[in-house]
Protein backbone atom coordinates (compact mmCIF):
# COMPACT_ATOMS: atom_id res chain seq x y z
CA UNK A 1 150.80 -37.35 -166.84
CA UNK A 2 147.19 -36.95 -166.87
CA UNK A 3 145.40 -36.51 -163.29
CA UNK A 4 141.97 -37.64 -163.76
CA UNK A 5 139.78 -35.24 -161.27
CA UNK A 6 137.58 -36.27 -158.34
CA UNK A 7 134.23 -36.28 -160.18
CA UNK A 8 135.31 -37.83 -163.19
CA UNK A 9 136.50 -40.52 -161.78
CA UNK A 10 133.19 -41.02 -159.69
CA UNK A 11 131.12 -40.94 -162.80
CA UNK A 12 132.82 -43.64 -164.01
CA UNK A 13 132.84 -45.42 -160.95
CA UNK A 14 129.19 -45.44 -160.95
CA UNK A 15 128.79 -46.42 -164.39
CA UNK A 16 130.69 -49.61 -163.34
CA UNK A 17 128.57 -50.15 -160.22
CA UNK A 18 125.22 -49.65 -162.81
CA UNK A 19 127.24 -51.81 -165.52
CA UNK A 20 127.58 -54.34 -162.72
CA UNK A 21 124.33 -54.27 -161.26
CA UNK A 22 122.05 -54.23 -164.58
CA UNK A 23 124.06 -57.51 -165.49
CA UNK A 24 123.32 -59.37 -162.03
CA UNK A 25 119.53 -57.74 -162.50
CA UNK A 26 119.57 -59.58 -165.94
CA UNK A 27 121.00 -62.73 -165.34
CA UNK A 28 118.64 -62.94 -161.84
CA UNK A 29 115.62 -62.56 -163.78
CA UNK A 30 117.06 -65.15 -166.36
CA UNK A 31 117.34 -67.76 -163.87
CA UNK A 32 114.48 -67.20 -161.80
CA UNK A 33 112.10 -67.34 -165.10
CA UNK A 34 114.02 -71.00 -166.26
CA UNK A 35 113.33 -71.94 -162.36
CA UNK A 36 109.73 -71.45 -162.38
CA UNK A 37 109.47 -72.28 -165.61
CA UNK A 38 110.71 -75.59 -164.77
CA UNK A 39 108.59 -75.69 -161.62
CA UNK A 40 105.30 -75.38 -163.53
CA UNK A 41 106.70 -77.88 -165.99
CA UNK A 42 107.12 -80.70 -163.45
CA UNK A 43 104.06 -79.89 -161.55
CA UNK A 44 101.89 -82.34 -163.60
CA UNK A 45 104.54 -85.31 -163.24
CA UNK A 46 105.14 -85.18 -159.57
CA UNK A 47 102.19 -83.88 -158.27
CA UNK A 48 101.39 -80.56 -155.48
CA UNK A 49 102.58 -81.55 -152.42
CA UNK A 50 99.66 -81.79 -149.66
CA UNK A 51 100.54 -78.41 -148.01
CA UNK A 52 101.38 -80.52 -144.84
CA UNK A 53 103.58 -82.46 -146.12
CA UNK A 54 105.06 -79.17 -147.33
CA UNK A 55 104.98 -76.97 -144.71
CA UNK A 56 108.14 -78.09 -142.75
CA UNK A 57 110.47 -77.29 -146.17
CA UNK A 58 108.86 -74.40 -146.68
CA UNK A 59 108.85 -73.27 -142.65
CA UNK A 60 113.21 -74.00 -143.34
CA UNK A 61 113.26 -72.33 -146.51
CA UNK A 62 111.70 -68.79 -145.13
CA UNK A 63 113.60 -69.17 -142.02
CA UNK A 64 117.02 -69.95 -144.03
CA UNK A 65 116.02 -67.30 -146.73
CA UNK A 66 113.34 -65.00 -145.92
CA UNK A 67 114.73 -63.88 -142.18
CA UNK A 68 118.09 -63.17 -143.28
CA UNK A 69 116.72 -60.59 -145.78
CA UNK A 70 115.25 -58.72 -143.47
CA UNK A 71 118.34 -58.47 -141.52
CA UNK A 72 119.62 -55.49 -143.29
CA UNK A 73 116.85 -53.43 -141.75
CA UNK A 74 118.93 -51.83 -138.66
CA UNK A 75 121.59 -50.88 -141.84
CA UNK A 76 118.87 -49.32 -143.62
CA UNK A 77 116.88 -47.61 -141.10
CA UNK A 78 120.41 -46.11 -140.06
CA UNK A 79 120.94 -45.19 -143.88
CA UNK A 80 117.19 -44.03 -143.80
CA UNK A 81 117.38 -41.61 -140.72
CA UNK A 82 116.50 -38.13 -140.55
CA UNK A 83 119.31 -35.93 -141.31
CA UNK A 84 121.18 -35.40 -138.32
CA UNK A 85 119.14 -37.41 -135.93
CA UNK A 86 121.06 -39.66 -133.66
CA UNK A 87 120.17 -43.79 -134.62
CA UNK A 88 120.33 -45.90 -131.64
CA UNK A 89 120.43 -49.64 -132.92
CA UNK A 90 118.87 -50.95 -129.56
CA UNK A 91 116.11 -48.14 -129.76
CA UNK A 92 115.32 -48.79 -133.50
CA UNK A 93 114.79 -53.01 -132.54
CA UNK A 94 112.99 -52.24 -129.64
CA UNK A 95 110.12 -50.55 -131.98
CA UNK A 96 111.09 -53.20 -134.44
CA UNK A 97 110.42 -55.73 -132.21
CA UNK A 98 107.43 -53.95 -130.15
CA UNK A 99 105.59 -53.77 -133.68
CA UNK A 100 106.22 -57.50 -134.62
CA UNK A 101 104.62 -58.83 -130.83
CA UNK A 102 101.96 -55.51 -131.36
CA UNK A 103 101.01 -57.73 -134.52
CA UNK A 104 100.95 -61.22 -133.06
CA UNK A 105 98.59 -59.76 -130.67
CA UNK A 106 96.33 -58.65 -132.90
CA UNK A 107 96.51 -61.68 -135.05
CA UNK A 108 95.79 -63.78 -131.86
CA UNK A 109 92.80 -61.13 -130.70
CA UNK A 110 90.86 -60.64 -133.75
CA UNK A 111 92.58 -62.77 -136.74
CA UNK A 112 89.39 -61.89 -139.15
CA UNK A 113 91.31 -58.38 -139.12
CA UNK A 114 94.85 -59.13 -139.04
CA UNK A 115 95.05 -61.62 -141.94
CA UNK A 116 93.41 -59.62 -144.48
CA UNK A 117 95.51 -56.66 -143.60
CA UNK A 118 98.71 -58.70 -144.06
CA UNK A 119 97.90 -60.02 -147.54
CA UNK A 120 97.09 -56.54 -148.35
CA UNK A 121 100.39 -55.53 -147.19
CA UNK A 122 102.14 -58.68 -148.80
CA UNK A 123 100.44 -57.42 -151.71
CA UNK A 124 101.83 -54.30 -151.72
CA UNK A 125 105.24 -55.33 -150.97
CA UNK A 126 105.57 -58.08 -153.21
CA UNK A 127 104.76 -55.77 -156.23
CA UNK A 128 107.43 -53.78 -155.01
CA UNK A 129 109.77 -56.35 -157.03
CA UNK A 130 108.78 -54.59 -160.10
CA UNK A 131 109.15 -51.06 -158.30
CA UNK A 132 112.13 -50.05 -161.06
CA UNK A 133 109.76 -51.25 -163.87
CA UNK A 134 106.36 -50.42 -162.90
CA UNK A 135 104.83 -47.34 -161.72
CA UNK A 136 102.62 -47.78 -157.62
CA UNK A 137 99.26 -49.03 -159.10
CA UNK A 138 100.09 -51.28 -161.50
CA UNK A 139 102.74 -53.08 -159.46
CA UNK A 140 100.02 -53.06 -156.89
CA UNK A 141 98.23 -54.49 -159.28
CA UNK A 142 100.41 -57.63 -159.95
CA UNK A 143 101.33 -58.07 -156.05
CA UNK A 144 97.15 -58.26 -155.52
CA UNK A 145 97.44 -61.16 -158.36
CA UNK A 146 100.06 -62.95 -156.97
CA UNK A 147 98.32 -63.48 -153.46
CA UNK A 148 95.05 -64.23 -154.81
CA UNK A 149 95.64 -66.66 -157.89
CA UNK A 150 96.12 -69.65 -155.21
CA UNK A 151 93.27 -69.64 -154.14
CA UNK A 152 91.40 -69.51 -157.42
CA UNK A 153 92.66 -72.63 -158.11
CA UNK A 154 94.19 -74.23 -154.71
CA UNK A 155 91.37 -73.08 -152.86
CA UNK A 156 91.49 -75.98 -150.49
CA UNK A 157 95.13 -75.84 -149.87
CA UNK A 158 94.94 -72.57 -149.17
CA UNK A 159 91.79 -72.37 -146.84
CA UNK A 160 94.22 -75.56 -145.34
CA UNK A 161 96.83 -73.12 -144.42
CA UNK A 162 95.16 -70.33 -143.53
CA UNK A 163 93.72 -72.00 -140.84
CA UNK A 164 97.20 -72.77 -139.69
CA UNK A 165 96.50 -68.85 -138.98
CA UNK A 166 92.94 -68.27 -137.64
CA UNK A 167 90.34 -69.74 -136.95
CA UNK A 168 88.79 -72.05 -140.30
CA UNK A 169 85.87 -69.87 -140.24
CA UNK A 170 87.93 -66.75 -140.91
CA UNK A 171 90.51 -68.94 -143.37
CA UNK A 172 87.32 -69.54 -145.58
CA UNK A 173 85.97 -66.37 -145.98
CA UNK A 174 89.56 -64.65 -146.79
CA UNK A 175 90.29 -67.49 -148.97
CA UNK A 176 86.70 -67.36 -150.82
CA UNK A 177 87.35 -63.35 -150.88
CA UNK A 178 90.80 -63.83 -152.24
CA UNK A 179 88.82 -66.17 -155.34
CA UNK A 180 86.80 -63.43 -156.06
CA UNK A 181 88.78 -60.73 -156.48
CA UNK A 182 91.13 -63.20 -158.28
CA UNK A 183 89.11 -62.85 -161.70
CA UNK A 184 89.10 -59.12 -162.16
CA UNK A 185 92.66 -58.98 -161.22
CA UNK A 186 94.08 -61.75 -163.91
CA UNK A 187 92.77 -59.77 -166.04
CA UNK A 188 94.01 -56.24 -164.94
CA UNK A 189 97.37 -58.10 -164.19
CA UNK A 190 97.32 -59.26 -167.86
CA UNK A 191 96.95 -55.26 -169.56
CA UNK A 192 99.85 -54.55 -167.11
CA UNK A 193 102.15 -57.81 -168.32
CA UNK A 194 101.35 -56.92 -171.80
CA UNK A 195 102.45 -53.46 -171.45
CA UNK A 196 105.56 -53.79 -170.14
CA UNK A 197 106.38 -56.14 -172.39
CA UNK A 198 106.38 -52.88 -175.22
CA UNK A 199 109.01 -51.30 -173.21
CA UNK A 200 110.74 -54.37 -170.87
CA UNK A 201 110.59 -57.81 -171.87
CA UNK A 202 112.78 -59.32 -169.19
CA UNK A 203 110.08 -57.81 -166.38
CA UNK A 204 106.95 -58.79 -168.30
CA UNK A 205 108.68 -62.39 -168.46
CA UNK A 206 109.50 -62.49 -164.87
CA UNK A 207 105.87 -61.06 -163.61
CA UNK A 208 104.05 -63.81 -166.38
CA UNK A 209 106.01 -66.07 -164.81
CA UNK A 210 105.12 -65.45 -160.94
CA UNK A 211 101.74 -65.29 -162.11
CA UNK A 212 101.58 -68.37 -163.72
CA UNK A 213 103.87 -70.12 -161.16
CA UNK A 214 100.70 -68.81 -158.41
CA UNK A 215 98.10 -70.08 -160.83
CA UNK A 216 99.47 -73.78 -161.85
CA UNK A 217 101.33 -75.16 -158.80
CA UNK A 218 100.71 -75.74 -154.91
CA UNK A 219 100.53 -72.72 -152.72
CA UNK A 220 103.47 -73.87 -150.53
CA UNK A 221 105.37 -74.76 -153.61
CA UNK A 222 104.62 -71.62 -155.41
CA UNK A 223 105.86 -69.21 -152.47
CA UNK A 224 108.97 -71.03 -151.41
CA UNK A 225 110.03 -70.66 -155.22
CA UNK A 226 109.09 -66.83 -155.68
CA UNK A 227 110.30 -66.04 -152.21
CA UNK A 228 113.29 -67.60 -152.04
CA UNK A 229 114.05 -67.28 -155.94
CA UNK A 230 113.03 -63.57 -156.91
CA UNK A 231 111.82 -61.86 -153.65
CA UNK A 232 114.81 -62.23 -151.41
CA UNK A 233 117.84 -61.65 -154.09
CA UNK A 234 115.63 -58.54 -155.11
CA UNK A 235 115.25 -57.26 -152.23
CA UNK A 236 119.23 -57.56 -150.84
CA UNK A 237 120.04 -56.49 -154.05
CA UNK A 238 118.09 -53.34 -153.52
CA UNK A 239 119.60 -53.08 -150.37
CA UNK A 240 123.19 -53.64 -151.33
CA UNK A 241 122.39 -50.33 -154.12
CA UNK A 242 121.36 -48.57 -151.08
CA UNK A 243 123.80 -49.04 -148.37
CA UNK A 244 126.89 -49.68 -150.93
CA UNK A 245 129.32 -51.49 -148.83
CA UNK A 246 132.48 -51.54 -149.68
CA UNK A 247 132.52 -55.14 -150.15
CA UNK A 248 130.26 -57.99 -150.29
CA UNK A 249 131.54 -59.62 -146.90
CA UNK A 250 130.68 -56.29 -145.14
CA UNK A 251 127.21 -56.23 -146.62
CA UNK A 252 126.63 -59.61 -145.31
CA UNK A 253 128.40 -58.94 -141.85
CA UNK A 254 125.36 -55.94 -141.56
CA UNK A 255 123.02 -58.87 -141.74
CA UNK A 256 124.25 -61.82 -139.47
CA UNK A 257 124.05 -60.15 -136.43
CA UNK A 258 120.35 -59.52 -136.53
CA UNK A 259 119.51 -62.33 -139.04
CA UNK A 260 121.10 -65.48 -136.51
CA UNK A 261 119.07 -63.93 -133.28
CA UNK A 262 115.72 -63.46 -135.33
CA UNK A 263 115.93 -67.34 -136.87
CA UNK A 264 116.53 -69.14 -133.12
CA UNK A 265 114.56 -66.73 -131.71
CA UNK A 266 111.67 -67.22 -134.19
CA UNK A 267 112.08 -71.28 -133.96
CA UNK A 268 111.86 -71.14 -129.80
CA UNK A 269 109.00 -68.74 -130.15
CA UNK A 270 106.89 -70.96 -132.47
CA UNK A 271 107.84 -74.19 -130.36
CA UNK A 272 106.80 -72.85 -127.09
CA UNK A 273 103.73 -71.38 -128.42
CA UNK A 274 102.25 -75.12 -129.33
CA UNK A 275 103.65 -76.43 -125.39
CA UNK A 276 106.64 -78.04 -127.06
CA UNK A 277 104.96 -80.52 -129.29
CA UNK A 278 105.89 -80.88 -133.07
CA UNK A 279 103.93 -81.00 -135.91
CA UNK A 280 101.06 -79.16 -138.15
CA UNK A 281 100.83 -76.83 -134.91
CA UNK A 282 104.16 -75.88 -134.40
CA UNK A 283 104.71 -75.27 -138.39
CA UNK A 284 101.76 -72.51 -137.79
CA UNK A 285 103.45 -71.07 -135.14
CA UNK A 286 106.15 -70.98 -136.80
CA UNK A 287 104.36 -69.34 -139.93
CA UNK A 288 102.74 -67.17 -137.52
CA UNK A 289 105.88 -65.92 -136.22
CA UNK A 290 107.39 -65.17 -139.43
CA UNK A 291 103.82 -63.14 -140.42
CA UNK A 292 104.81 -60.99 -137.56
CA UNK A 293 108.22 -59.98 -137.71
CA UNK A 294 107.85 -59.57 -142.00
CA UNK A 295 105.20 -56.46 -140.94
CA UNK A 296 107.62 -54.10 -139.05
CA UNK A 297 109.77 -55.12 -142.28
CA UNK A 298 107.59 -54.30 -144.71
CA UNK A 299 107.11 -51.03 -143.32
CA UNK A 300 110.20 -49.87 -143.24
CA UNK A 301 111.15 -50.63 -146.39
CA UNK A 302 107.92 -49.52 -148.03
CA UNK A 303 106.57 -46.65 -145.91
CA UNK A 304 110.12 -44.90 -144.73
CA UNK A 305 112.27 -44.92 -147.91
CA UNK A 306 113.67 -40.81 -147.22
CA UNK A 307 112.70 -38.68 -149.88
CA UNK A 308 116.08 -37.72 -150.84
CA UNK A 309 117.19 -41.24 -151.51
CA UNK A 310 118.17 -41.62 -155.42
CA UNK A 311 119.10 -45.11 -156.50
CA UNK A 312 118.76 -45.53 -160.14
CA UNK A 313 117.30 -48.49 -159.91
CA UNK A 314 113.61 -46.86 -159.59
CA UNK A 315 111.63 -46.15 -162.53
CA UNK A 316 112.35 -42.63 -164.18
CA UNK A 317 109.40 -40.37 -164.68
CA UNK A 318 106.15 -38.89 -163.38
CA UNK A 319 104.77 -40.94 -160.63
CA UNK A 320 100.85 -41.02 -160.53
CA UNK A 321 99.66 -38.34 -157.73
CA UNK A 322 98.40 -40.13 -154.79
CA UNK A 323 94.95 -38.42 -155.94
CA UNK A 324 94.73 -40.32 -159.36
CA UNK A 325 95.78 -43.40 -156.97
CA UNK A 326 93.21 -42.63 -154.60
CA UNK A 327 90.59 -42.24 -157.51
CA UNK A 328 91.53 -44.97 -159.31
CA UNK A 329 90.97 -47.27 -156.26
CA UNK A 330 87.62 -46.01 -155.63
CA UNK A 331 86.56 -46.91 -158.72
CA UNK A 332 87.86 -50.45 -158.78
CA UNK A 333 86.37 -50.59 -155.15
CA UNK A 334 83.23 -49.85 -156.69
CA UNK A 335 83.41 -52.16 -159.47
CA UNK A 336 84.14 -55.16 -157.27
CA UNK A 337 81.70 -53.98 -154.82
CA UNK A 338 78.88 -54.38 -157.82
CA UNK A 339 81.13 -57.77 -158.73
CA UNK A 340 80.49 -58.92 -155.18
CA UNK A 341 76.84 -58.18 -155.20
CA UNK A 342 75.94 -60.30 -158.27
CA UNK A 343 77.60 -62.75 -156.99
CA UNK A 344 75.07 -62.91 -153.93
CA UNK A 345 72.43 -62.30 -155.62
């Protein structure tokens, strides 16, 4: 009889788990491209939404969807530890937590700072959906498109809900900024489509699509479908690669803990900051509350991913030095600063 040894039988372990991942990876993208593909094709026959009359679905959706995958953070940050440091769960969600109300102060002190720093960051994070396709700058790239395309075209409905946020002053000029840099960015976001579809057409398919989806339909509408449909089943796949539970009932059990507490806790937070009274108010609490507790989130799963971490799911190759990032940025800074400047003049 034939004893297969230790490693071999690893290897091939792991080329089932990458077997059985690349085919979920494939058939997700499938379905999220026919599902905003059909979203952009019923736009003109129904209608956008008014975002109002939105809001409340998409306040449920995020709180159904979008809270629940961030739960896995206390599984990650323990996966994500120094080696040998002791990880205290109650210690880790007090700085979780301390971060999320340091941020709601902020946005409630000087919200002309704190919502422009947030898209940035939602910027950054959402083009972390392409992180195993693209390299940082062009997925950077594609996030920056993503936020700003609404308001290019939804401008209204966005300066609507941003004001939901901060004051309507403030929600103007970040929507009107958002316009502007809109135009250079379709068309750096197009190069970067274009080239990945040489090399991936499945991820130049599901970025067009997002894109699009921004461009053609509501705001609300737009994010509810690209949160809920690509961002969240990304980003728990990710983390399922990651953490590598021995089944899918334990990866989920590492979420409901922390996922049930943060939903009723985000709901009583958001009703009791508008004195208990429902409507438009309470919905931008609620949005407001969400904003907060998606920054200590993003941060930990953008800024503390361990250096020794390989999951074959990110790209292969030569990343850019953050130098040629840095440089590259200063020169699109100064292009849009000269943009910006016309544009007064």
């Amino acid at each position: 009889m034939t004893v297969r040894s230790p490693s071999s039988a690893d290897s091939l372990a792991s080329l089932s788990r990458t077997g059985r991942r690349e085919t979920f990876h494939a058939g997700h993208g499938c379905l999220y491209i026919a599902l905003a593909t059909a979203t952009i094709a019923a736009a003109p026959a129904y209608g956008d939404a008014a975002p109002d009359q939105m809001a409340l679905f998409a306040a449920m959706a995020l709180l159904l969807l979008g809270v629940p995958h961030g739960g896995f953070d206390v599984a990650l940050a323990r996966r994500r530890r120094r080696p040998n440091a002791q990880f205290v769960p109650i210690h880790f969600l007090f700085k979780y937590i301390g971060l999320a109300g340091a941020v709601l102060g902020l946005w409630l002190l000087l919200p002309e700072l704190a919502l422009p720093l947030f898209l940035a960051m939602s910027a950054w994070h959402f083009g972390g959906d392409w992180r195993r396709d693209l390299e940082p700058l062009p997925r950077s790239v594609v996030g920056a498109a993503l936020i700003c395309f609404p308001a290019l075209w939804h401008r209204q409905d966005v300066i609507e809900i941003f004001a939901w946020l901060a004051p309507i002053g403030v929600a103007r000029q970040v929507a009107e900024l958002m316009a502007i840099c809109a135009v250079p960015l379709a068309q750096a976001a197009a190069v970067v489509v274009v080239l990945t579809a040489c090399r991936n057409l499945l991820a130049a398919g599901e970025m067009l699509a997002t894109l699009l989806l921004s461009a053609l339909v509501g705001p609300l509408t737009f994010f509810v479908i690209y949160f809920c449909g690509l961002h969240s089943v990304r980003h728990m796949s990710h983390a399922y690669d990651e953490l590598q539970p021995v089944s899918l009932a334990e990866f989920l059990r590492t979420a409901v803990p922390y996922a049930v507490p943060a939903i009723l806790a985000t709901l009583a937070g958001g009703w009791l900051l508008v004195d208990l009274e429902a409507g438009p108010a309470l919905l931008g609490a609620v949005f407001l509350a969400l904003a907060a507790l998606s920054v200590p989130h993003m941060a930990l799963v953008d800024w503390f991913e361990p250096k020794d971490l390989h999951v074959d799911h990110l790209i292969q190759g030569r990343q850019p030095s953050a130098l040629k990032i840095a440089a590259a940025l200063s020169r699109y800074a100064a292009c849009f600063s000269a943009l910006i400047r016309s544009q007064v003049r």
